[in-house]
Protein backbone atom coordinates (compact mmCIF):
# COMPACT_ATOMS: atom_id res chain seq x y z
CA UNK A 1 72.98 -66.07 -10.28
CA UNK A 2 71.34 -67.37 -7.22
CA UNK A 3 67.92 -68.22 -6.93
CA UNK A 4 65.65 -66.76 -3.74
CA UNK A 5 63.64 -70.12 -3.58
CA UNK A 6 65.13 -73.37 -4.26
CA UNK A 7 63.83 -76.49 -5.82
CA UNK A 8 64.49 -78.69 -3.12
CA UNK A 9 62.99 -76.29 -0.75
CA UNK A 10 59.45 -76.24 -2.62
CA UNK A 11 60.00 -80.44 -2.95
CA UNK A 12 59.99 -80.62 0.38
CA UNK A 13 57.40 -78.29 1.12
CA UNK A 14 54.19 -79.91 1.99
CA UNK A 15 51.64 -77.09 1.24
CA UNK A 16 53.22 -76.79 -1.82
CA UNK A 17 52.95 -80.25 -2.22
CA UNK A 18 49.43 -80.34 -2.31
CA UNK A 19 48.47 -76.55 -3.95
CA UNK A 20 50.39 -78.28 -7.08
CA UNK A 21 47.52 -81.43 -7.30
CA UNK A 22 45.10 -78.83 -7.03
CA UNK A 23 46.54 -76.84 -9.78
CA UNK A 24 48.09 -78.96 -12.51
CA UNK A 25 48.71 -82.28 -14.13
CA UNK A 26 52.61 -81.74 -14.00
CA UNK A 27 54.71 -83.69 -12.10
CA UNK A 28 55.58 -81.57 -9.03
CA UNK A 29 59.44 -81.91 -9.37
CA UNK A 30 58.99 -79.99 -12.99
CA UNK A 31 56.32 -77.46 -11.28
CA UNK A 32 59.34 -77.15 -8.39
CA UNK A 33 62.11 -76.40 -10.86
CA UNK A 34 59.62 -73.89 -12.79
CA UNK A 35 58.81 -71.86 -9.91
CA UNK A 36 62.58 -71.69 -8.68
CA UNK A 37 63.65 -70.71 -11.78
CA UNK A 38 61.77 -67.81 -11.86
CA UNK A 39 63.25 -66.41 -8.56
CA UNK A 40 66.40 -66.42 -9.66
CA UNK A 41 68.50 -63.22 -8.62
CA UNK A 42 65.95 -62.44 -6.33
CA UNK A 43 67.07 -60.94 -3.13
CA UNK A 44 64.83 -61.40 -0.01
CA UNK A 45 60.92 -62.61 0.40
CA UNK A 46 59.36 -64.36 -2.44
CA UNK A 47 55.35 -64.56 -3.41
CA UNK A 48 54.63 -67.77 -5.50
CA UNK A 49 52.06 -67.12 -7.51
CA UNK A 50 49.42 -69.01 -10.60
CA UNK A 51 46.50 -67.33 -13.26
CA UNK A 52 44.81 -70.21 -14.89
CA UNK A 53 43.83 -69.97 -18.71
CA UNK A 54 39.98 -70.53 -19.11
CA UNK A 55 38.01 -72.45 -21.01
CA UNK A 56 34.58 -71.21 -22.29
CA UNK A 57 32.14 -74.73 -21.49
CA UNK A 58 29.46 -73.14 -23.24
CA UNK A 59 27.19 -69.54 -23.43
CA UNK A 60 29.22 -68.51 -26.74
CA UNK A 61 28.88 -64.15 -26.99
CA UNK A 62 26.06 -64.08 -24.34
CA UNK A 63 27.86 -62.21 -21.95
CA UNK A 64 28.01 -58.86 -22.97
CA UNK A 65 24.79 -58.99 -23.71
CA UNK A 66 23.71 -60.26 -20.13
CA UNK A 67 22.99 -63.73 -21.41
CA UNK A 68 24.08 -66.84 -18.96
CA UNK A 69 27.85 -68.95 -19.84
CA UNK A 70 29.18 -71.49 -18.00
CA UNK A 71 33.07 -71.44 -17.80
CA UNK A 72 35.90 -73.27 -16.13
CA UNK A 73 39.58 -72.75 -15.15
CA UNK A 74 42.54 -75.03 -16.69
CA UNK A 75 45.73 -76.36 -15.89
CA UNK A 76 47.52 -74.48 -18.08
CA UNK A 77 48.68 -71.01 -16.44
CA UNK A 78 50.60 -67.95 -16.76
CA UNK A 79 52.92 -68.59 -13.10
CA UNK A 80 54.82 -65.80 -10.94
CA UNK A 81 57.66 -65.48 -8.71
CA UNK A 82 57.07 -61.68 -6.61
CA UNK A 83 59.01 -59.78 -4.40
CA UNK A 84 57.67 -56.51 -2.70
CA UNK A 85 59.36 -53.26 -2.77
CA UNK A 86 59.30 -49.67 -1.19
CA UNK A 87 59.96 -48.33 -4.96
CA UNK A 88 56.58 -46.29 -5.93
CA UNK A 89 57.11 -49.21 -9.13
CA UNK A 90 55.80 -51.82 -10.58
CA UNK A 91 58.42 -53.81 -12.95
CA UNK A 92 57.29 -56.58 -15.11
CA UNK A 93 59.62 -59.34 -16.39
CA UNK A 94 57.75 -62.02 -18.91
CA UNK A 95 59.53 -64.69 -20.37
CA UNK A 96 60.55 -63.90 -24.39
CA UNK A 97 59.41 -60.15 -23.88
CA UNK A 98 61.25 -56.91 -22.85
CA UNK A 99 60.26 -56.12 -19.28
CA UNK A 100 58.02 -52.84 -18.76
CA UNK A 101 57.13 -51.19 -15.65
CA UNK A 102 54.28 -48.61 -14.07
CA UNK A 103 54.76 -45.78 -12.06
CA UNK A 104 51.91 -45.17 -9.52
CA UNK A 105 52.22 -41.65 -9.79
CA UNK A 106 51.03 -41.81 -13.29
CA UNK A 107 48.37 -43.74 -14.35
CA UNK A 108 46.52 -42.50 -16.57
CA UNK A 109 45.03 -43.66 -19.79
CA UNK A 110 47.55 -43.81 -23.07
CA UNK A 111 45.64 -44.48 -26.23
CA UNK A 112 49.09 -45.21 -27.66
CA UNK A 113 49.30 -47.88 -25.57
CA UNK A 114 46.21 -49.86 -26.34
CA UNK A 115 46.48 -53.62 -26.45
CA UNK A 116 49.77 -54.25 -24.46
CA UNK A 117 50.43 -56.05 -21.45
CA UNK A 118 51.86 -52.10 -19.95
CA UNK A 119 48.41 -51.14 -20.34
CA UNK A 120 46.66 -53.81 -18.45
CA UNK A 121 49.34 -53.35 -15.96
CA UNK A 122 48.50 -49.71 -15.61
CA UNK A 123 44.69 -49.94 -15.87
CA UNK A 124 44.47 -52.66 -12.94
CA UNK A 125 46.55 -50.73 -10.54
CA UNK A 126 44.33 -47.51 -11.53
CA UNK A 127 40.75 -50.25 -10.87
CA UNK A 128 42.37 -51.02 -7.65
CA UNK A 129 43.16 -47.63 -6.80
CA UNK A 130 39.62 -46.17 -7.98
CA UNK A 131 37.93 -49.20 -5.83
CA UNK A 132 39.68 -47.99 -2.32
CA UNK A 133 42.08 -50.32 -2.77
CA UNK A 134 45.44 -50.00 -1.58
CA UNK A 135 48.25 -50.19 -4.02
CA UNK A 136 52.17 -50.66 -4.00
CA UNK A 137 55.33 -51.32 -5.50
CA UNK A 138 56.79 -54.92 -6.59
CA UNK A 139 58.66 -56.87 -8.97
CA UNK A 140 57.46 -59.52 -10.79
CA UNK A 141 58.81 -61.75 -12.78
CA UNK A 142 56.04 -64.54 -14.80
CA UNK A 143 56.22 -67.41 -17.26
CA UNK A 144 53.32 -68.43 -19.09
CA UNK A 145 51.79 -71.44 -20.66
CA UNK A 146 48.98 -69.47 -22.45
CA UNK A 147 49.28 -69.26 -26.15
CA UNK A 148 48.68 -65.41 -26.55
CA UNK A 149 45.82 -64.81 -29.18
CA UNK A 150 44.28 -68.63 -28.82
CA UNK A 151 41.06 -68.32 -27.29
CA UNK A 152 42.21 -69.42 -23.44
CA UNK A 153 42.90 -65.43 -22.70
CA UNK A 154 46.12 -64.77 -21.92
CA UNK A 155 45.05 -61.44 -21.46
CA UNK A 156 42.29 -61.85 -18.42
CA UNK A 157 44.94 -64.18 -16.75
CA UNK A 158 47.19 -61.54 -16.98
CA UNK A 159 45.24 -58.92 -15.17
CA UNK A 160 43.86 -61.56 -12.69
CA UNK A 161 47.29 -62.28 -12.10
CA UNK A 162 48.03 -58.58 -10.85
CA UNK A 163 44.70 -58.34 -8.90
CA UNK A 164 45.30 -61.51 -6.92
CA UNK A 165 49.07 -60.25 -6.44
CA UNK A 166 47.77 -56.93 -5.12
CA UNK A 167 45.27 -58.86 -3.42
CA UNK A 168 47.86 -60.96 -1.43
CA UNK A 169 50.37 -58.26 -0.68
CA UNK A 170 48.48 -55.00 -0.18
CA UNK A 171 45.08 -55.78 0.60
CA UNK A 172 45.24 -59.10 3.23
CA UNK A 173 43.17 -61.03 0.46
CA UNK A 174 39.99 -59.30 1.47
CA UNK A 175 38.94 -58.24 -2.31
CA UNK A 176 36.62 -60.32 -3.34
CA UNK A 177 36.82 -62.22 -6.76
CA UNK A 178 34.02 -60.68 -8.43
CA UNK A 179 35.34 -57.23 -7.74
CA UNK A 180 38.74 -58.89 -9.28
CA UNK A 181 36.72 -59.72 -12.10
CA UNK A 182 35.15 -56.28 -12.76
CA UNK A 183 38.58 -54.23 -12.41
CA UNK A 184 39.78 -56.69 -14.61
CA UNK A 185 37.52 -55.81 -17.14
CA UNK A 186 37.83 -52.42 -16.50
CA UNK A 187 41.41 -52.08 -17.39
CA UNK A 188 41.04 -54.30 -21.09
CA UNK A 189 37.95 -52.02 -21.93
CA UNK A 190 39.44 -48.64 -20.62
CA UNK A 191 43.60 -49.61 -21.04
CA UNK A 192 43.48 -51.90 -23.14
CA UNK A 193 41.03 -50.79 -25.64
CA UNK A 194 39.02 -54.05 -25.93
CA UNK A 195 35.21 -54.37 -25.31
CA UNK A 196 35.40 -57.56 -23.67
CA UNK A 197 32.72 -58.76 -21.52
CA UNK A 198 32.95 -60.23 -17.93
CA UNK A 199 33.09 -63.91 -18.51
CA UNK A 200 37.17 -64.45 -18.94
CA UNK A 201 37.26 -62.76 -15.94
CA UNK A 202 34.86 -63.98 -13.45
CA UNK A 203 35.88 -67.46 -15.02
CA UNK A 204 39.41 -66.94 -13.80
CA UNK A 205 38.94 -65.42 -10.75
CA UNK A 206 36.89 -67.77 -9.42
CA UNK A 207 38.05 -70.83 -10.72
CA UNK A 208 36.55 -74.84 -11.11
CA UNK A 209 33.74 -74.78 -13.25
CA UNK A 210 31.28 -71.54 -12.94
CA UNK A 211 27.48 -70.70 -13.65
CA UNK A 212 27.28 -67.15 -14.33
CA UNK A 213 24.11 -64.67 -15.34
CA UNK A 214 25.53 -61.00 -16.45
CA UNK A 215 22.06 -59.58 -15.59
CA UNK A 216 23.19 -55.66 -14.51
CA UNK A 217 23.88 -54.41 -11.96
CA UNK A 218 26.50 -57.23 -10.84
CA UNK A 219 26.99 -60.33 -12.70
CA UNK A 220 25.86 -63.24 -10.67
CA UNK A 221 28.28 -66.46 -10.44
CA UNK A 222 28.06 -69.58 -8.46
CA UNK A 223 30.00 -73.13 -8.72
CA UNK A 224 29.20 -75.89 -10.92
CA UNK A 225 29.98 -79.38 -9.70
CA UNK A 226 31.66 -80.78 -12.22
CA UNK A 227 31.51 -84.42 -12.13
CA UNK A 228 33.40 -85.68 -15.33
CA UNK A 229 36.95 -85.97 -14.42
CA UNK A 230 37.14 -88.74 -16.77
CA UNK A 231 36.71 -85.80 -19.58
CA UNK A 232 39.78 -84.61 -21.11
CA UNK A 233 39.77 -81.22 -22.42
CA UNK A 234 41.80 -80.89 -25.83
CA UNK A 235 42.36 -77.37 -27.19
CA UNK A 236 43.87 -77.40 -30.31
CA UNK A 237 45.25 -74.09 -31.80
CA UNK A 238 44.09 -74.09 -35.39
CA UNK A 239 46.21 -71.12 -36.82
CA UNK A 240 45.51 -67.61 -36.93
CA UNK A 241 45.68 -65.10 -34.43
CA UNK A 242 42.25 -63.33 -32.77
CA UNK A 243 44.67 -60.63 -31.35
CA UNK A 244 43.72 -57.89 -34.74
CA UNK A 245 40.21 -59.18 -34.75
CA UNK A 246 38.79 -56.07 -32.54
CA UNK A 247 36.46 -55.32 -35.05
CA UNK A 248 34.98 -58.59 -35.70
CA UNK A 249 34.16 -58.80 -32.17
CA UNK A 250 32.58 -55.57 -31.56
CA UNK A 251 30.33 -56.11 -34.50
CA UNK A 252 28.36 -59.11 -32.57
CA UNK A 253 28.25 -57.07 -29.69
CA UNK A 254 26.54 -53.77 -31.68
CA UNK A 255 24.50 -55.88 -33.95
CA UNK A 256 22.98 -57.72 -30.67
CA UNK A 257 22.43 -54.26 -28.83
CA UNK A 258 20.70 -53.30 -32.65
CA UNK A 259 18.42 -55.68 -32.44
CA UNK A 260 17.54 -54.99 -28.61
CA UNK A 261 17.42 -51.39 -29.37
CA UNK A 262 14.23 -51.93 -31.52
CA UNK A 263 12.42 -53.06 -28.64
CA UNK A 264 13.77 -50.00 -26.71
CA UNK A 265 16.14 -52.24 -24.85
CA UNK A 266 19.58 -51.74 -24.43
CA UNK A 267 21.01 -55.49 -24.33
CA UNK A 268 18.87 -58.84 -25.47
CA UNK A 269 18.89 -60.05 -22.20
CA UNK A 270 15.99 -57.49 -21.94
CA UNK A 271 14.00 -58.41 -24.97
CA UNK A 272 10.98 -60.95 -24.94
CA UNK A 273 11.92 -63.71 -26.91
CA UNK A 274 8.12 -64.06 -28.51
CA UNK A 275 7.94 -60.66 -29.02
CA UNK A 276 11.41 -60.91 -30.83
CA UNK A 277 9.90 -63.36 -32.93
CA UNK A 278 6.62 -62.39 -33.20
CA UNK A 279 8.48 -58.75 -34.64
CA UNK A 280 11.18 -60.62 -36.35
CA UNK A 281 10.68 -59.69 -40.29
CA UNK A 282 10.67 -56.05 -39.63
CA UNK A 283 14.00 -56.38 -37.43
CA UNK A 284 15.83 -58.24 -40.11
CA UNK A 285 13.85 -55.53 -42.75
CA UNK A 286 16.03 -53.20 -40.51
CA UNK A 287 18.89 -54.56 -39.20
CA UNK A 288 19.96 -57.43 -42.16
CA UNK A 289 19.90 -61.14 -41.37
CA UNK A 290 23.04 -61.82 -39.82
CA UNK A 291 22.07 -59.40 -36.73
CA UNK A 292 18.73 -61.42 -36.60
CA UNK A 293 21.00 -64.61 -36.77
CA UNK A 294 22.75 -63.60 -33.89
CA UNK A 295 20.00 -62.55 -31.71
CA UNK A 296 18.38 -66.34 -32.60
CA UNK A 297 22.05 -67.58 -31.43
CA UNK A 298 21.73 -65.65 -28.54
CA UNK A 299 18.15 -66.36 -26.92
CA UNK A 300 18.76 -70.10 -27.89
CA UNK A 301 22.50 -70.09 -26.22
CA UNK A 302 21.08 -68.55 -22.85
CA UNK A 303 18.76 -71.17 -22.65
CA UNK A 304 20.88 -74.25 -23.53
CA UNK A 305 23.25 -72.67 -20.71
CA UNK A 306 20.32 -73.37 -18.03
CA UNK A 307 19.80 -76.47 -19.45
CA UNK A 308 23.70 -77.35 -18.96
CA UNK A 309 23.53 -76.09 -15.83
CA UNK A 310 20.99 -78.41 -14.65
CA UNK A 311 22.35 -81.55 -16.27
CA UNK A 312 25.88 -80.77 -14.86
CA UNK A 313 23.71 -81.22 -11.42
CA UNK A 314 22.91 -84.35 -12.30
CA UNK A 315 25.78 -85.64 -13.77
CA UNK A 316 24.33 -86.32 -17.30
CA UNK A 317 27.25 -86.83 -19.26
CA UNK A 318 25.04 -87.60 -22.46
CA UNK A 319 22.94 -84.80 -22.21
CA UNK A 320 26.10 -82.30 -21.43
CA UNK A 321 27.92 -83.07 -24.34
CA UNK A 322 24.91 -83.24 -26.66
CA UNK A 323 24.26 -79.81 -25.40
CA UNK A 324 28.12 -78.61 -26.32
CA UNK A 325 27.82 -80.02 -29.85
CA UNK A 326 24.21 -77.96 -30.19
CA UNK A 327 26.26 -75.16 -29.17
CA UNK A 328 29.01 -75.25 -31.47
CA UNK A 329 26.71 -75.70 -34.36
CA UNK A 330 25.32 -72.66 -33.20
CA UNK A 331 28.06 -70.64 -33.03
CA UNK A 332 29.06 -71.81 -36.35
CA UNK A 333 25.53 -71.22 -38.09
CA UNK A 334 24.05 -68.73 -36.57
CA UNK A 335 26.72 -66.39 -34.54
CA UNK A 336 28.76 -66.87 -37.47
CA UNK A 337 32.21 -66.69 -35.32
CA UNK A 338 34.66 -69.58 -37.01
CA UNK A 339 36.03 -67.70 -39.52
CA UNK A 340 36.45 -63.63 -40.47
CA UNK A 341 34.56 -62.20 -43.89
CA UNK A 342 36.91 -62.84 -46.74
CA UNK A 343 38.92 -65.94 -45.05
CA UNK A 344 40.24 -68.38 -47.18
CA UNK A 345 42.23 -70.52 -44.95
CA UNK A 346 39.42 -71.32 -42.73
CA UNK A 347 41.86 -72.74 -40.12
CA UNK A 348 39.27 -73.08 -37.60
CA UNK A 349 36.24 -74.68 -39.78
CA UNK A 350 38.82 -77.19 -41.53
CA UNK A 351 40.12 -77.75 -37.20
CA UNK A 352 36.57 -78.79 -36.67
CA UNK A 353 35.96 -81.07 -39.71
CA UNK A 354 39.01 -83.07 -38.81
CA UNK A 355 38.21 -83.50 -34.67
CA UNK A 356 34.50 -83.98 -36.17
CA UNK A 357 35.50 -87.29 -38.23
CA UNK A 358 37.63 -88.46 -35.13
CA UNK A 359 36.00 -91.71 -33.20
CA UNK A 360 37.57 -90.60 -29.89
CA UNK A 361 35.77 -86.83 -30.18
CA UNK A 362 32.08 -86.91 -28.14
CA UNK A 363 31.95 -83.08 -28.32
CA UNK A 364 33.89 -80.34 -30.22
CA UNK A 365 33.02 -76.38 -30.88
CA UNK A 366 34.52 -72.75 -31.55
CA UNK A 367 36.91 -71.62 -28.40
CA UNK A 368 36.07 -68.57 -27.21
CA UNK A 369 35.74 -65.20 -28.87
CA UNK A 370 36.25 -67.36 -32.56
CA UNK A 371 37.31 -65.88 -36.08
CA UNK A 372 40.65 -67.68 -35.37
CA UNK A 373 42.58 -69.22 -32.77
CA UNK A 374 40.90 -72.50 -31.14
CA UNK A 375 38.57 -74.89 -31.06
CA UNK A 376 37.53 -76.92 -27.72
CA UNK A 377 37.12 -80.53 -27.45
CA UNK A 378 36.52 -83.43 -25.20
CA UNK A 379 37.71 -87.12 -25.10
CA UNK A 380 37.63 -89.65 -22.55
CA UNK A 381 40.83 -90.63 -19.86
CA UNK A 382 41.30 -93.65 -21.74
CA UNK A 383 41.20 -92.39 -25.62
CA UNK A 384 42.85 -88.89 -25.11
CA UNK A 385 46.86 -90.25 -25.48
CA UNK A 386 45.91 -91.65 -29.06
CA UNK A 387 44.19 -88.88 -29.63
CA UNK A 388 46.42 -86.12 -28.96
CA UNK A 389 49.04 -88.09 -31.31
CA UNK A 390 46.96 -88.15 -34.30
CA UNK A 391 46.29 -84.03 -33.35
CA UNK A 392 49.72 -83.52 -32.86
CA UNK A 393 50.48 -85.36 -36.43
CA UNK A 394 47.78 -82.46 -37.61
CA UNK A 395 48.75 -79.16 -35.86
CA UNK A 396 52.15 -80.06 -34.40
CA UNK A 397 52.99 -80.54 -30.98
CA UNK A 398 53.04 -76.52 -29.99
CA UNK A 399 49.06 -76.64 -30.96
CA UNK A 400 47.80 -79.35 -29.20
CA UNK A 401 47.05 -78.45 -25.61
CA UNK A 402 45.56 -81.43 -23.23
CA UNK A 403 44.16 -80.44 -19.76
CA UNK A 404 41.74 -80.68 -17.29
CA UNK A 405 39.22 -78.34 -14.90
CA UNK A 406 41.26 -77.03 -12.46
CA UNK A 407 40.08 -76.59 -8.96
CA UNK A 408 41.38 -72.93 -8.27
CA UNK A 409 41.20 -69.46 -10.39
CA UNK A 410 44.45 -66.94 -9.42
CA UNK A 411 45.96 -67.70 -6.49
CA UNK A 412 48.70 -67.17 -3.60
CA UNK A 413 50.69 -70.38 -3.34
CA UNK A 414 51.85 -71.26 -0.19
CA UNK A 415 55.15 -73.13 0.44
């Protein structure tokens, strides 16, 4: 079949040209032939299109409970080729899944449907819709570089995707990326089922590194300069799959808002940290240790996050990656998210032994939500080929993924 967009078109094309240095660290004639490829019996106007995966820099599990995380957008992506309809449709085709569409006439909640990629679909055209928003058919047709169920959230780049299409097509890019963000959210609590928090999101949407505070009633974000390019970021898939961890999740989140409930609070954000401590033997008397654990994880987190912020400012590479490893051990001690009760493969704390005994390794630590999935670490330019070999001779090729901040969260590209 023919393709709408060539390869030697987007080659030649100068804004694509330089979009693709912003976005990746793939040579542009293989980001060319992606891209056309994915247009291929497509009849008429075509929408390029990229979601970045994200990468959690530090502020492990603060978020939902209005803490402070700092996050950043990668180079590796879920990409889109669009076309715009007058069908009252939306048709998704993924690569190695069947394709599934949404009717805007219908969008209403299906319990049945919790935790697939027809939900999200549904629940960001219904955010859109429910924001003023206007909405309208299209088919799209996406191939993605995000491991599903590996801490870089294949899901949040998903619905970030949609928003930014919707964005682009419907709305003359006039939604903003924080209310991208938050109708994001909306459709993997209400769609998909999943009590996520905002930082995936807001990570995504903005893109480059981000400084955010989920104080109520709006989250407040703001760039980060990020002046390490000579850091490598190497997330290595471990084994398991976070995707039927729900539970484990949602138990950080309701032992946190325990905890802040004794103080009449609603989330810790709200809680004096003396008076926490200062009370602390008759909240774990109530509550059990590991909920006191993860409130000490939590008010120590936040403030290594303000910390980070400052010595990203000043370029403190020492005192950044210190601050990463602090965080890790954290997670691992205290939040007690690297493996699930009754594990005994511990795929991620045997991951983090092995980077941990590595001499190219200057920081390493739990990926995202934890339980399973990844870990996160860092190398320098000049060690990180050797080092991905000797991960690769680990995990296998398929589990070893090297990449760098990228500059832009979801995006239009223009060729």
């Amino acid at each position: 079949m023919a393709r709408a967009l060539k390869k030697e078109t987007l080659l030649q094309s100068t804004s694509f040209n330089e979009e693709a240095k912003n976005l990746y660290n793939t040579p542009v004639d293989i980001l060319a032939e992606r891209y056309s490829s994915l247009t291929e019996g497509m009849d008429g106007k075509v929408y390029l299109f990229s979601s970045p995966g994200r990468t959690e820099i530090i502020g492990n599990h603060t978020d939902h409970n209005h803490g402070k995380a700092i996050g950043g957008s990668v180079a590796i992506d879920i990409a889109c080729a669009v076309m715009k309809w007058d069908k009252n449709i939306v048709t998704v085709e993924s690569e190695g899944f069947a394709p599934f569409s949404a009717n805007l006439d219908d969008l209403t909640v299906d319990e049945s449907k919790y935790g697939t990629s027809e939900a999200l679909l549904k629940g960001i055209l219904k955010g859109m819709s429910d924001h003023g928003y206007k909405i309208g058919g299209f088919f799209a047709r996406m191939q993605s570089d995000i491991l599903k169920g590996a801490g870089i959230s294949s899901s949040a780049a998903f619905e970030l995707l949609l928003c930014q299409i919707i964005n682009s097509l419907y709305n003359d890019e006039k939604i903003s990326f924080t209310e991208c963000a938050i109708i994001g959210q909306f459709a993997e609590n209400v769609y998909f089922g999943k009590p996520s928090g905002l930082l995936d999101q807001l990570t995504i949407a903005r893109g480059g590194i981000s400084f955010m505070d989920f104080k109520k009633p709006f989250p407040d974000s703001c760039s980060a300069e990020w002046h390490f390019d000579n850091l490598w970021l190497v997330i290595i898939n471990c084994g398991g799959d976070h995707c039927n961890l729900t539970g484990e999740y949602a138990a950080i989140r309701q032992e946190m808002n325990s905890v802040a409930s004794f103080f009449g609070k609603q989330v810790l954000e709200e809680v004096d940290e003396r008076e926490f401590y200062e009370n602390i033997i008759a909240v774990r008397n109530k509550f059990g240790g590991r909920a006191v654990l993860r409130a000490i994880h939590f008010f120590d987190e936040t403030n290594r996050v303000q910390k980070a912020k400052e010595v990203l400012a000043a370029g403190d590479k020492e005192a950044f990656l210190s601050l990463i490893n602090k965080s890790g051990l954290s997670s691992y001690t205290l939040l007690q998210n690297c493996y699930p009760a009754g594990d005994v493969d511990q795929s991620v704390p045997f991951a983090l032994a092995m980077v941990q005994r590595d001499p190219a390794v200057v920081a390493s630590r739990i990926h995202g939500g934890g339980f399973a999935g990844t870990i996160l670490t860092f190398v320098e330019s000049s060690d990180k080929d050797t080092y991905v070999q000797r991960m690769v001779a680990l995990f296998g090729k398929e589990n070893v993924f090297p990449t760098t901040i990228r500059k832009k969260g979801a995006t239009l590209i223009p060729y």
